[in-house]
Protein backbone atom coordinates (compact mmCIF):
# COMPACT_ATOMS: atom_id res chain seq x y z
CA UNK A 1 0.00 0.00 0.00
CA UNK A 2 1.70 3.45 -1.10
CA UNK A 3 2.15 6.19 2.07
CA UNK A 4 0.00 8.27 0.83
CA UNK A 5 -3.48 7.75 -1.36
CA UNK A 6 -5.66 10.65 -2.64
CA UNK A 7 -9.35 11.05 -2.02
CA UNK A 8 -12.09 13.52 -2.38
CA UNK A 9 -15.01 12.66 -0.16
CA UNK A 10 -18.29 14.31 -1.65
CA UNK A 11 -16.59 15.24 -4.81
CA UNK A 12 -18.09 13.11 -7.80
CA UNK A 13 -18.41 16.25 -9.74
CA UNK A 14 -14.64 17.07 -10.42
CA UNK A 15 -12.81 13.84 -8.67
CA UNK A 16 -12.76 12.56 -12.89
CA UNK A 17 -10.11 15.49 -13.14
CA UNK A 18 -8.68 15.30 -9.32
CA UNK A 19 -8.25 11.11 -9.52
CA UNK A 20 -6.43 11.62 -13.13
CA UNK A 21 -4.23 14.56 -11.82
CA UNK A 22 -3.02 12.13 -9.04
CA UNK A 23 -2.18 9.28 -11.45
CA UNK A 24 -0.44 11.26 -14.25
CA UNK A 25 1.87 13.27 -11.43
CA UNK A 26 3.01 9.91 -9.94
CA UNK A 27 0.02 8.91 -7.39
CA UNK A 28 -0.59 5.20 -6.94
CA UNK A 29 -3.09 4.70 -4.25
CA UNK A 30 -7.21 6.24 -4.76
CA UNK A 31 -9.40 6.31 -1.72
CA UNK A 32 -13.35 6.49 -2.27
CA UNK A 33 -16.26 5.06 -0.86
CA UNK A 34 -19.92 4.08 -1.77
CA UNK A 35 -21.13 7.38 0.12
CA UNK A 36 -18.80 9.75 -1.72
CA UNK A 37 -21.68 8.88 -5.08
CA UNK A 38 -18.06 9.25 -6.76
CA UNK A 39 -17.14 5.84 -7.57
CA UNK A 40 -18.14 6.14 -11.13
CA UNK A 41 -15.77 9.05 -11.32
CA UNK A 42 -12.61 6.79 -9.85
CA UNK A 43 -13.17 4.13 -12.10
CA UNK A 44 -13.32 6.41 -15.77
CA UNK A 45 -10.16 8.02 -14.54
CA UNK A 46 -7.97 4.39 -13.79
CA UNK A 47 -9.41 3.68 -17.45
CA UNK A 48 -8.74 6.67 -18.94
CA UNK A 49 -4.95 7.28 -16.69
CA UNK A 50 -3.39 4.60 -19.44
CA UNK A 51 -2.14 3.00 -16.92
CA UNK A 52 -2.54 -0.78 -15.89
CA UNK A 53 -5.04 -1.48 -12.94
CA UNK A 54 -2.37 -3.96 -11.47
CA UNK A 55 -0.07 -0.27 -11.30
CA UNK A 56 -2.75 1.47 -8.61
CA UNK A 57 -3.99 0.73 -5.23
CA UNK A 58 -7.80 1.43 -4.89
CA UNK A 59 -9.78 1.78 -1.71
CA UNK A 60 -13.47 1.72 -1.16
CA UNK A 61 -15.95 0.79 1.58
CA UNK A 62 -19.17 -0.51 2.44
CA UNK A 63 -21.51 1.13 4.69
CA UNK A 64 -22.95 -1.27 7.69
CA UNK A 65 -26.76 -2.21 5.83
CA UNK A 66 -28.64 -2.20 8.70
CA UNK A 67 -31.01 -3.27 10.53
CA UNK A 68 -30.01 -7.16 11.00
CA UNK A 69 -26.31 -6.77 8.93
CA UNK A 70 -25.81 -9.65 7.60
CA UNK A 71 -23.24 -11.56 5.51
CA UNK A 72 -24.62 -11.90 2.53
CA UNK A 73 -26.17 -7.68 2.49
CA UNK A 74 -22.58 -7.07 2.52
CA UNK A 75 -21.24 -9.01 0.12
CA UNK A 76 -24.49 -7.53 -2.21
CA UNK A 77 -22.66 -3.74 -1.00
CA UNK A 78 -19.64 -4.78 -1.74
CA UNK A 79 -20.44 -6.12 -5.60
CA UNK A 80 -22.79 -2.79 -5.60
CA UNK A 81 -19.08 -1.13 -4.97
CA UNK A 82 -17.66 -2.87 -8.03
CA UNK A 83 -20.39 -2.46 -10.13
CA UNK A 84 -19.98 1.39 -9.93
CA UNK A 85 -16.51 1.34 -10.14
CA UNK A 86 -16.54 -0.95 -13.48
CA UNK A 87 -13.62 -3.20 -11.60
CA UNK A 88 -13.91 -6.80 -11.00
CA UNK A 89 -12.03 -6.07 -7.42
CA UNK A 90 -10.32 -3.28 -4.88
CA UNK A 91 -6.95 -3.74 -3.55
CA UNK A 92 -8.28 -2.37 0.11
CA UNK A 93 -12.03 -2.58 0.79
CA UNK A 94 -13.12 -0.95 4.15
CA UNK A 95 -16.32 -0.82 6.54
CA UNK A 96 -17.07 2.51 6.84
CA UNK A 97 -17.97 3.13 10.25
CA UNK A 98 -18.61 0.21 12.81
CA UNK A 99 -22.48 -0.46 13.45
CA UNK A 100 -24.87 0.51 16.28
CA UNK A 101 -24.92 -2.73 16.93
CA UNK A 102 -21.66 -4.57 17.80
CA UNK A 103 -23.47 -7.80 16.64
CA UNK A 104 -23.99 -6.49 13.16
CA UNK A 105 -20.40 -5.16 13.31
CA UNK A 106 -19.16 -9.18 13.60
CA UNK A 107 -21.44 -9.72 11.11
CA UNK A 108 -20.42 -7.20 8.62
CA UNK A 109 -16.70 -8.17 9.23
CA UNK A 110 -17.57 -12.17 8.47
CA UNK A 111 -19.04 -10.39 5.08
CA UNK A 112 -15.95 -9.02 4.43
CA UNK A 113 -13.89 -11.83 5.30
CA UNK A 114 -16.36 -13.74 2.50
CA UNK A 115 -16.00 -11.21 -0.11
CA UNK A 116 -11.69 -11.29 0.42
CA UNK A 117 -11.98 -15.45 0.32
CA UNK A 118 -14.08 -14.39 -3.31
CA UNK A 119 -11.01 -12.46 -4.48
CA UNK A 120 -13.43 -8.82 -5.26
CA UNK A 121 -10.87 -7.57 -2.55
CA UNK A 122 -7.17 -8.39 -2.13
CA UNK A 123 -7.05 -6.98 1.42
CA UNK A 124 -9.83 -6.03 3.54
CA UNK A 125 -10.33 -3.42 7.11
CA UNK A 126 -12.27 -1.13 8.87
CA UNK A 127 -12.29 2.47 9.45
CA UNK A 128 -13.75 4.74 12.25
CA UNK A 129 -13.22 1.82 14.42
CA UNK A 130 -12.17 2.28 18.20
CA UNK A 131 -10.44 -0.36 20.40
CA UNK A 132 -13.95 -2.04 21.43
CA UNK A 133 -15.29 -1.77 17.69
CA UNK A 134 -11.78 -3.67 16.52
CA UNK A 135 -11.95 -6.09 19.90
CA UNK A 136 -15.00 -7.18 18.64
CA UNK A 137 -13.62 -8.11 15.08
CA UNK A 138 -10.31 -9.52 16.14
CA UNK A 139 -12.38 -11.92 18.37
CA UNK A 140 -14.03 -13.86 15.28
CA UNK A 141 -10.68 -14.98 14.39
CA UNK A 142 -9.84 -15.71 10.71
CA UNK A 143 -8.63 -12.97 8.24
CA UNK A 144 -8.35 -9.50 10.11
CA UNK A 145 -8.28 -5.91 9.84
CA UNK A 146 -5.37 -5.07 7.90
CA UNK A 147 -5.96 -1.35 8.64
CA UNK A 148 -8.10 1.55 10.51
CA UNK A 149 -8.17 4.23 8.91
CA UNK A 150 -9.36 7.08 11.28
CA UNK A 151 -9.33 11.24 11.63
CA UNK A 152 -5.70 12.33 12.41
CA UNK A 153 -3.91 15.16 12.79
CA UNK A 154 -1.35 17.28 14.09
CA UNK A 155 -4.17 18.98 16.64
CA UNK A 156 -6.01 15.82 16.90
CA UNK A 157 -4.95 12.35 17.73
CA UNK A 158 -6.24 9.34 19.33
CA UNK A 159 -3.21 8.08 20.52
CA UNK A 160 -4.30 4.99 22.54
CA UNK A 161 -6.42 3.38 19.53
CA UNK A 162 -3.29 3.99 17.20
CA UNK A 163 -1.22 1.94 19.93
CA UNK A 164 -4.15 -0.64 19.62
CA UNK A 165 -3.96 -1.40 15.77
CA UNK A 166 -0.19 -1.07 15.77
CA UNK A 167 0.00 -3.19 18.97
CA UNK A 168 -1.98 -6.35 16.89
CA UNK A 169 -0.38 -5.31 13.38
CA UNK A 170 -3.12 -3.59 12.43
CA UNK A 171 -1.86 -0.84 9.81
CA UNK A 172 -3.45 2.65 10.71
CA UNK A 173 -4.11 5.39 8.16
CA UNK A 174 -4.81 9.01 8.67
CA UNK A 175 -7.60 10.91 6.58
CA UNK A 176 -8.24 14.43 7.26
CA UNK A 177 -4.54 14.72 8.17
CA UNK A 178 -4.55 18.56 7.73
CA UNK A 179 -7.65 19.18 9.34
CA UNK A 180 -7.69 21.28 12.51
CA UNK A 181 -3.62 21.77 12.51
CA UNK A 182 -3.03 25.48 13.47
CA UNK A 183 -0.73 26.66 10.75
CA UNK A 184 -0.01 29.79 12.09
CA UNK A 185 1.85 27.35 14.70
CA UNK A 186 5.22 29.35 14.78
CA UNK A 187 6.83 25.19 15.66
CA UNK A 188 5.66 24.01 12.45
CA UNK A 189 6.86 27.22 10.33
CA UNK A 190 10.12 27.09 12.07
CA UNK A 191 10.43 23.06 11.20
CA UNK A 192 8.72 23.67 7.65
CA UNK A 193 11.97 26.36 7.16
CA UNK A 194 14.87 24.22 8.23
CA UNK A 195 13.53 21.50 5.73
CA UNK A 196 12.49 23.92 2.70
CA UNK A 197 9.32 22.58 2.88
CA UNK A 198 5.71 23.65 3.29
CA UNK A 199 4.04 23.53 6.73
CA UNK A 200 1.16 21.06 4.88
CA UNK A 201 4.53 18.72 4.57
CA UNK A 202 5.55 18.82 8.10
CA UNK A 203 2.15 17.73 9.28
CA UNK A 204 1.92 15.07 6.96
CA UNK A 205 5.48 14.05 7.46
CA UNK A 206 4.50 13.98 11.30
CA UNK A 207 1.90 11.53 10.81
CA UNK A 208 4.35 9.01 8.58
CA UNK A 209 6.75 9.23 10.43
CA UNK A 210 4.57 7.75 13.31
CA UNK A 211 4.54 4.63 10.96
CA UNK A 212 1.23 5.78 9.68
CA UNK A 213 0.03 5.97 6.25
CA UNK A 214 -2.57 8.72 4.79
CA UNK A 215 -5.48 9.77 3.03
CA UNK A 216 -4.70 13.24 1.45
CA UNK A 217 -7.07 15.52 -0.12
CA UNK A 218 -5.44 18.12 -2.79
CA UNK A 219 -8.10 17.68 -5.50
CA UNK A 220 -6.31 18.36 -8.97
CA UNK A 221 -4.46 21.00 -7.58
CA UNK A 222 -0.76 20.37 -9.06
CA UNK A 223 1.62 21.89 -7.10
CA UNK A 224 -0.58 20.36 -3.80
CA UNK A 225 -0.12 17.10 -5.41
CA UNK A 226 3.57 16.98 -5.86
CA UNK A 227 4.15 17.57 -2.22
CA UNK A 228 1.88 15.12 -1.15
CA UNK A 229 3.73 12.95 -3.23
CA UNK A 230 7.57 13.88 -2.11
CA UNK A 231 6.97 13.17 1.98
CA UNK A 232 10.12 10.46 1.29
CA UNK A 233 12.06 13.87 0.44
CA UNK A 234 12.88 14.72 4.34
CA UNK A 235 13.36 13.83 7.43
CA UNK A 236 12.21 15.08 10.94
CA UNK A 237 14.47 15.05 13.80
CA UNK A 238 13.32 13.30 17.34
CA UNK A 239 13.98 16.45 18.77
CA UNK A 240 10.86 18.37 15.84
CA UNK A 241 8.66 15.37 16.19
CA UNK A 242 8.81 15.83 20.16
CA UNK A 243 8.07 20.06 19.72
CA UNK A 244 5.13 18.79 16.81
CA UNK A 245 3.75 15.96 19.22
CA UNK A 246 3.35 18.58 21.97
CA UNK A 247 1.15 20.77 19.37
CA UNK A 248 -2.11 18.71 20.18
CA UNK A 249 -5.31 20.81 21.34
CA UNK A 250 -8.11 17.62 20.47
CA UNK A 251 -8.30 14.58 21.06
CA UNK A 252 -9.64 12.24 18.84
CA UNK A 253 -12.51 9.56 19.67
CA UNK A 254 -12.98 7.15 16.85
């Protein structure tokens, strides 16, 4: 899975232009989801990029179709995923967010574990899931999450449930990684200076550098693409990520 994949959440009118900008600049990895009515968009633009679909990661997810979840109304989702998408399957296909009912969370999960064992998704996770959502999971055994992706940020963090997934190898991924970060933070302009890089950089370098990947954001907007894309370009010191950890004002609950 590349460090960093693009999506647009409630986008589908221009993500055609923003999903082909990514893939023509160098972008691998395309984040959408059945609730972002944008899948349609994703697809045209991996068939239109010229390049292979074996040379890009895409992510989608499923919503929880409740009441009574079961395994089979997610495996319908799931194909309902594809369909839009004109793919026969995902590289990373996601539950959105866990359901009211912890039973129907089990049961979504054993749908997901069908539609992996089917091949429409080569790995399969969860996102918006806290430690109880992904205790309840990990205890049907089999296949499991191999990631959460959850709201992260320089300002906001849930630090314990990042300790959780990373504790049972449980890859975490940050979307909305530039949300709520202060930029008029005189510690990140000061570390964005010594590197030559932007302050949008040093937040997202913050967050990889915690051994988590992320779901950017910078539409087809070319210069906001190529940094997003060059986070392997620098470094961070222990002693900046200590003065950027300290930045927090949230916390996040997931």
């Amino acid at each position: 899975m590349p460090i960093v994949s693009a999506g647009h959440p409630d986008d589908g009118d221009t993500e055609f232009a923003s999903a082909l900008a990514w893939i023509h600049l160098g972008g691998v990895g395309i984040d959408t989801a059945f609730v972002y009515q944008n899948q349609d968009q994703v697809g045209e633009a991996v068939r239109q990029s010229g390049k292979n679909r074996t040379e890009l990661f895409i992510t989608t997810k499923v919503v929880c179709p409740e009441p009574f979840t079961s395994e089979q109304k997610v495996v319908a989702a799931v194909k309902e995923d594809l369909k839009e998408l004109k793919m026969e399957y995902v590289d990373l296909m996601l539950i959105h967010f866990p359901c009211a009912v912890t039973g129907d969370s089990k049961n979504a999960w054993k749908g997901l574990q069908e539609v992996h064992a089917l091949g429409l998704a080569r790995a399969i996770g969860v996102s918006n899931f806290g430690i109880s959502d992904m205790t309840a999971v990990l205890s049907l055994g089999g296949v499991k999450p191999a990631i959460n992706q959850c709201s992260m940020s320089l300002d906001s963090h849930d630090d314990a449930t990042i300790q959780f997934a990373q504790s049972n190898n449980i890859t975490y991924q940050a979307y909305s990684p530039l949300r709520h970060v202060n930029f008029s933070d005189p510690r990140i302009a000061s570390v964005a200076k010594s590197h030559n890089v932007s302050s949008a950089q040093v937040a997202l370098r913050w967050i990889y550098q915690q051994d988590v990947l992320i779901a950017t954001s910078p539409g087809a907007n070319e210069e906001y693409i190529k940094e997003d894309l060059a986070l392997d370009s620098f470094t961070l010191t222990s002693a900046e990520m200590k003065s950027l950890s300290s930045i927090q004002r949230l916390t996040a609950t997931t």
